[in-house]
Structure formats: structure tokens, C-alpha cells
C-alpha atoms as a PDB file:
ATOM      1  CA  UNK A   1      -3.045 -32.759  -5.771  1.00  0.00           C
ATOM      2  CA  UNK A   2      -5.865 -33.824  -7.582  1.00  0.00           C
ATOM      3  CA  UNK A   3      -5.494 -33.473 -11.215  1.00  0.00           C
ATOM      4  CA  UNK A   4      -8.625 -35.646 -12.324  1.00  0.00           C
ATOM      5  CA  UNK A   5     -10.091 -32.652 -14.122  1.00  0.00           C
ATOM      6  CA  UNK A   6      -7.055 -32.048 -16.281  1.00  0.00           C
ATOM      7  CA  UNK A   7      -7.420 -35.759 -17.831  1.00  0.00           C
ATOM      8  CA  UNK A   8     -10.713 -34.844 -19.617  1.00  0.00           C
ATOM      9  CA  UNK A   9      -9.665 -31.325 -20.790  1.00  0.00           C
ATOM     10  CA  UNK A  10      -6.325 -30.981 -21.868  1.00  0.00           C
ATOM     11  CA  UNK A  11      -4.310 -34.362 -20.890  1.00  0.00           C
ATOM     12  CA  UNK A  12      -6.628 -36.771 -23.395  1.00  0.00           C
ATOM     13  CA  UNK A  13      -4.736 -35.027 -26.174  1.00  0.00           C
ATOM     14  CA  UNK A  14      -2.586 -35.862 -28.888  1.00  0.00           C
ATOM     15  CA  UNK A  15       0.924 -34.927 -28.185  1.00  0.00           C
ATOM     16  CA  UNK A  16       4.280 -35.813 -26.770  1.00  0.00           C
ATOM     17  CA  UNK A  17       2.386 -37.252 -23.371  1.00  0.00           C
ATOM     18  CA  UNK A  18       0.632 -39.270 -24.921  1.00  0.00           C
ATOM     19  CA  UNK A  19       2.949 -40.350 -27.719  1.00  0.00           C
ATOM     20  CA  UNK A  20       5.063 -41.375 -24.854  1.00  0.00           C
ATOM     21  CA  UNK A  21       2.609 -43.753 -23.107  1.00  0.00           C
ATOM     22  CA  UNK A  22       2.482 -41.206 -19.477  1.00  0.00           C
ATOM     23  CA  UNK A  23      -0.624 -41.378 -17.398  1.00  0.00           C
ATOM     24  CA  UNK A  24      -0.694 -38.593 -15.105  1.00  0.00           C
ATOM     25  CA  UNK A  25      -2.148 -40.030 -11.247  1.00  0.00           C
ATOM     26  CA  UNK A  26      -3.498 -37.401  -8.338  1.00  0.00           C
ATOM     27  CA  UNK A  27      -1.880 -37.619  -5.023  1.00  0.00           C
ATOM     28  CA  UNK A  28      -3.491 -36.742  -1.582  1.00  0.00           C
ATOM     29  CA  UNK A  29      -0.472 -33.803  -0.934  1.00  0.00           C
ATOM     30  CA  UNK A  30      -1.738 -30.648  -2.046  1.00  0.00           C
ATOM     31  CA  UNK A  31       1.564 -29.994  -3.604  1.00  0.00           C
ATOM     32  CA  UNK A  32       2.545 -32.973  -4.954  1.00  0.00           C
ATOM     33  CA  UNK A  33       1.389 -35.115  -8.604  1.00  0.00           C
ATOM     34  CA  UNK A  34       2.851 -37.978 -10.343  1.00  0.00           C
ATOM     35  CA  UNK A  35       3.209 -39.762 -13.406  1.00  0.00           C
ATOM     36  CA  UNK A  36       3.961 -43.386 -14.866  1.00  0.00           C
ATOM     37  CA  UNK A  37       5.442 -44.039 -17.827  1.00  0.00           C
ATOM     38  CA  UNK A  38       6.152 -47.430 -19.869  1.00  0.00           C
ATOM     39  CA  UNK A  39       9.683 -47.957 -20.993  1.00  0.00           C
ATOM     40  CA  UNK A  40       9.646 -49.204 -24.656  1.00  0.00           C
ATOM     41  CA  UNK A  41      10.715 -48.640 -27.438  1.00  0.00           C
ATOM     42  CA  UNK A  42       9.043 -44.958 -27.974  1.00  0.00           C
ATOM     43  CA  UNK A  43      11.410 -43.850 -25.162  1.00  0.00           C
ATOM     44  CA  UNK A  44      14.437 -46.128 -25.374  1.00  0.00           C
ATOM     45  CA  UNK A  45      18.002 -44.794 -27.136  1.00  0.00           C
ATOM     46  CA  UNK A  46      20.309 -46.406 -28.841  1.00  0.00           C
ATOM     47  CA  UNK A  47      22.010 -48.697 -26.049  1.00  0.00           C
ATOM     48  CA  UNK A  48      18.986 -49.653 -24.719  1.00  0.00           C
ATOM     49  CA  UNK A  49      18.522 -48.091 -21.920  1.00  0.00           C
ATOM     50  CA  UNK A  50      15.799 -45.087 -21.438  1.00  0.00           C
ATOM     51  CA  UNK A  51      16.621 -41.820 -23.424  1.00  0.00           C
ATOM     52  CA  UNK A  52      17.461 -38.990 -21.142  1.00  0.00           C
ATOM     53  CA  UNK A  53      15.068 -37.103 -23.242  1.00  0.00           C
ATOM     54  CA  UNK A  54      12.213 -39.300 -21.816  1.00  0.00           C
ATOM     55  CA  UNK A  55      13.042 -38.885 -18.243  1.00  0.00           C
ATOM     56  CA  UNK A  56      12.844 -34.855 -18.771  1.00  0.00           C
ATOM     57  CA  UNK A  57       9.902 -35.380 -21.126  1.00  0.00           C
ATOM     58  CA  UNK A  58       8.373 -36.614 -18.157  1.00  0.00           C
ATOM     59  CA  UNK A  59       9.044 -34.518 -15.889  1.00  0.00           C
ATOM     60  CA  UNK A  60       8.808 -31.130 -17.990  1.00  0.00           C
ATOM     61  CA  UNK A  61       5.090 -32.588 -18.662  1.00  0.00           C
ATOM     62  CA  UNK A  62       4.214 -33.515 -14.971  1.00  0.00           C
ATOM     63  CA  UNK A  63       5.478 -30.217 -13.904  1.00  0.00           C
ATOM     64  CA  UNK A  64       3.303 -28.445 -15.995  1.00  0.00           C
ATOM     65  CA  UNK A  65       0.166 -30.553 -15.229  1.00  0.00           C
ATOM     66  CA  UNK A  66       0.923 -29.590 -11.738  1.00  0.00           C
ATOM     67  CA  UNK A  67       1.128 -25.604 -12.390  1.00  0.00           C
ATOM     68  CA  UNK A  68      -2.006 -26.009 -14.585  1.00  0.00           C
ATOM     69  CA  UNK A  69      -3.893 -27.608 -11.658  1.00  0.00           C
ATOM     70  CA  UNK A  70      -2.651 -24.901  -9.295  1.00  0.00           C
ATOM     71  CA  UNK A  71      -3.872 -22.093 -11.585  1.00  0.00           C
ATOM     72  CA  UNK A  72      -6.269 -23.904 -13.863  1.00  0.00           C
ATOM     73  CA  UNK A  73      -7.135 -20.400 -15.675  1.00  0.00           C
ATOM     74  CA  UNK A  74      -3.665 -19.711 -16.950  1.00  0.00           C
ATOM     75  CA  UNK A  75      -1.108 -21.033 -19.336  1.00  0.00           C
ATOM     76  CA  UNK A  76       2.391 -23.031 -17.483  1.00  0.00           C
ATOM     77  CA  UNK A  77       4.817 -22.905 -19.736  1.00  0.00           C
ATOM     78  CA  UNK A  78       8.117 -24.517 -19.126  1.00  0.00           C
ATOM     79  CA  UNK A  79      11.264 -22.127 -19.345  1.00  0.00           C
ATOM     80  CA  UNK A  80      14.385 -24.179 -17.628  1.00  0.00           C
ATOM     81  CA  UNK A  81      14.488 -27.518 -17.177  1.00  0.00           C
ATOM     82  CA  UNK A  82      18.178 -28.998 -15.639  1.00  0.00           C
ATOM     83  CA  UNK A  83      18.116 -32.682 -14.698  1.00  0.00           C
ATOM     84  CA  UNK A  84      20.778 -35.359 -13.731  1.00  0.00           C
ATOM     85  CA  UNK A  85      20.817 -38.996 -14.591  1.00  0.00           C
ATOM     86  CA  UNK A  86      21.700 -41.206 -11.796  1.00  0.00           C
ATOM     87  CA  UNK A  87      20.790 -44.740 -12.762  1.00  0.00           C
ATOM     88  CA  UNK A  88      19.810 -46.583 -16.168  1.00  0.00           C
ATOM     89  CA  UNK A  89      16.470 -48.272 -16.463  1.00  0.00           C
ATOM     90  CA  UNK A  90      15.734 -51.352 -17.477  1.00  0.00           C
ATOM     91  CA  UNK A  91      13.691 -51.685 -20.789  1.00  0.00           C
ATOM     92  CA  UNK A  92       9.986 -53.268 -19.916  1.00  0.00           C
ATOM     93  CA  UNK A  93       9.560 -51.626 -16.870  1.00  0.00           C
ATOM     94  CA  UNK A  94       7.777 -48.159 -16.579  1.00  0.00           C
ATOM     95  CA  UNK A  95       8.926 -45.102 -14.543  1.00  0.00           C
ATOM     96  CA  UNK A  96       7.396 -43.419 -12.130  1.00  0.00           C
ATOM     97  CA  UNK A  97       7.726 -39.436 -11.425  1.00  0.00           C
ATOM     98  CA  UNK A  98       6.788 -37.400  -8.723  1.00  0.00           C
ATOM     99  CA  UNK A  99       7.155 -33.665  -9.004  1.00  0.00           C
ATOM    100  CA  UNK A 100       6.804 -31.468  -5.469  1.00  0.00           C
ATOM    101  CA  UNK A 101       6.438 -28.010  -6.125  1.00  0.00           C
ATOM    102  CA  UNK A 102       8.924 -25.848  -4.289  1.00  0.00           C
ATOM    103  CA  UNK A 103       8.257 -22.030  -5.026  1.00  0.00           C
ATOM    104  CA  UNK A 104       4.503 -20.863  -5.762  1.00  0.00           C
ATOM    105  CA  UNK A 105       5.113 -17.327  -6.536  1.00  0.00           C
ATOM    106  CA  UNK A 106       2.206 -15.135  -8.821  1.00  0.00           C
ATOM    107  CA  UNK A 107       4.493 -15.971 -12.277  1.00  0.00           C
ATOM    108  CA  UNK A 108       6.994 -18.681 -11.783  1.00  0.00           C
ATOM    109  CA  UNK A 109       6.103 -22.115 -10.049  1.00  0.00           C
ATOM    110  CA  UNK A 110       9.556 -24.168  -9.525  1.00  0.00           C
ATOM    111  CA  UNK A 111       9.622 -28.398  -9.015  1.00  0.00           C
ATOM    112  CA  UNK A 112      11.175 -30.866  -8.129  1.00  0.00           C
ATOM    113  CA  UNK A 113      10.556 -34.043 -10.049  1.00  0.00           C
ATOM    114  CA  UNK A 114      12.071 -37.364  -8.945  1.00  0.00           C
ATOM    115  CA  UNK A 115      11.974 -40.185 -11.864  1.00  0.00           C
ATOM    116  CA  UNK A 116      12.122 -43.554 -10.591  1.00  0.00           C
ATOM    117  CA  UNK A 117      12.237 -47.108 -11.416  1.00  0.00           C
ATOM    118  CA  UNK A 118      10.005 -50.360 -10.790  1.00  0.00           C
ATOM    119  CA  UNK A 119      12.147 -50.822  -7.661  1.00  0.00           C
ATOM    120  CA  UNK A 120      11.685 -47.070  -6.628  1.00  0.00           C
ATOM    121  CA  UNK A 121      15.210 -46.171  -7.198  1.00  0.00           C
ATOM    122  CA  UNK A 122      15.398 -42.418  -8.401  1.00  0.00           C
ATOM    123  CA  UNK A 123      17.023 -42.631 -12.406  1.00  0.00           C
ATOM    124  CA  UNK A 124      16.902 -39.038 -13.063  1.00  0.00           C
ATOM    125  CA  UNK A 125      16.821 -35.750 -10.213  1.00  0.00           C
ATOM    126  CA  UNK A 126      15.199 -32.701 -12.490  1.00  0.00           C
ATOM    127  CA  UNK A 127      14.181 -29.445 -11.936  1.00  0.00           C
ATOM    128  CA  UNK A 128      11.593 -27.574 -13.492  1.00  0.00           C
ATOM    129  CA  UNK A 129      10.194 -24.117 -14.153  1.00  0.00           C
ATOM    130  CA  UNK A 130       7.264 -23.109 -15.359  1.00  0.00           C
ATOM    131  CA  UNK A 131       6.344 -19.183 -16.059  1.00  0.00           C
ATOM    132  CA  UNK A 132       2.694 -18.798 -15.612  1.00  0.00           C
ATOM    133  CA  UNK A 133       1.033 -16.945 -18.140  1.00  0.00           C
ATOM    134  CA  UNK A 134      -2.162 -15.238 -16.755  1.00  0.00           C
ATOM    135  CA  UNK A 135      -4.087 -15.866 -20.389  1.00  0.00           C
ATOM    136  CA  UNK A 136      -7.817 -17.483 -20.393  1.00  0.00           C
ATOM    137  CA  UNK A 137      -7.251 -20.982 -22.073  1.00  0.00           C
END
């Protein structure tokens, strides 16, 4: 999915993307778009380890990057987001998400984002979706 575009437009932003270090990446599958993220300490709780806020931050985000590529004239908005956390991640290496989307309907697009670490294991399985708003930006 190529999401080059968005970076210009609406991803260059202030906000909770970029407050969180994520730099969104295109992919050559149509349905597919990813993410990196450092792990430091804007995303890191109390133990150490990264927050489980920061792996749905994420994901929430990519997901909606995704839906606004698909239908660049309307407003994704997230409305559910479930994830589960699988692995810890070390602090100083980044994580990298990949969201496939799922269901494409007219008003709700569902995906799947995978959050990994350096060594590609997945650290948190989430699900996300978006209600697409059919609103002009």
C-alpha cells in the first residue's frame, strides 16, 4: 500500500505519532502498511519494558493510516481496538507493525496489526476497527 502521500498531508503532524517516534513505511501489498517505532523512554512503563499502550498506539495509528489511504476523501476513525501481549521488548530496540486489512466494507474497515521486535518476534496480536466517515477532510 503506498502511503507516501499521507506523510506530507496529515502524518507530518504534531500528535501522539509523532510524539511517539513512529514512521509510517509503504509496502508493495495493496492491503498491507507498516510502521517502526523506537523503544525509549516515551513508550517504556514502569518495569522497563514497552507500555502496552504503545504497542496499541501503534497499531490504532497504522490502522488508520491504512483506512485513510484506502479512502483518502473520508475520515477513519478508530472504534474497537482488542490486542494481546505475547512477548516483552527490549528497551533500545524499535518495533515494527504491520497491519493487513481484513474486511473493506463501505463504513467499517477491520485489521490485523502484528507488532514485532528487532528479531521479528510478534510482542503484541491487535485488532482494529475503523468506522469510515464519508466527510471531505
Amino acid at each position: 500500500m503506498d502511503i507516501e502521500h499521507l506523510k506530507t498531508e496529515f502524518l507530518g503532524k504534531d500528535g501522539l505519532s509523532k510524539s511517539l517516534g513512529i514512521e509510517y513505511l509503504s509496502t508493495p501489498e495493496p492491503d498491507t502498511c507498516s510502521a517502526t517505532m523506537p523503544f525509549d523512554e516515551r513508550n517504556c512503563q514502569q518495569f522497563g519494558f514497552l507500555s502496552g499502550g504503545a504497542s496499541l498506539s501503534i497499531a490504532e495509528s497504522l490502522a488508520g493510516v491504512g483506512s485513510l489511504a484506502l479512502c483518502p476523501d473520508c475520515l477513519p476513525m478508530g472504534i474497537n481496538i482488542s490486542g494481546n501481549h505475547v512477548k516483552a521488548a527490549a528497551k533500545g530496540e524499535s518495533v515494527k507493525a504491520v497491519a493487513k486489512l481484513i474486511h473493506k466494507g463501505s463504513t467499517i474497515h477491520q485489521w490485523q496489526v502484528s507488532v514485532m521486535n528487532s528479531n521479528g518476534e510478534l510482542v503484541s496480536n491487535v485488532l482494529v476497527t475503523n468506522i469510515i466517515v464519508h466527510k471531505k477532510l
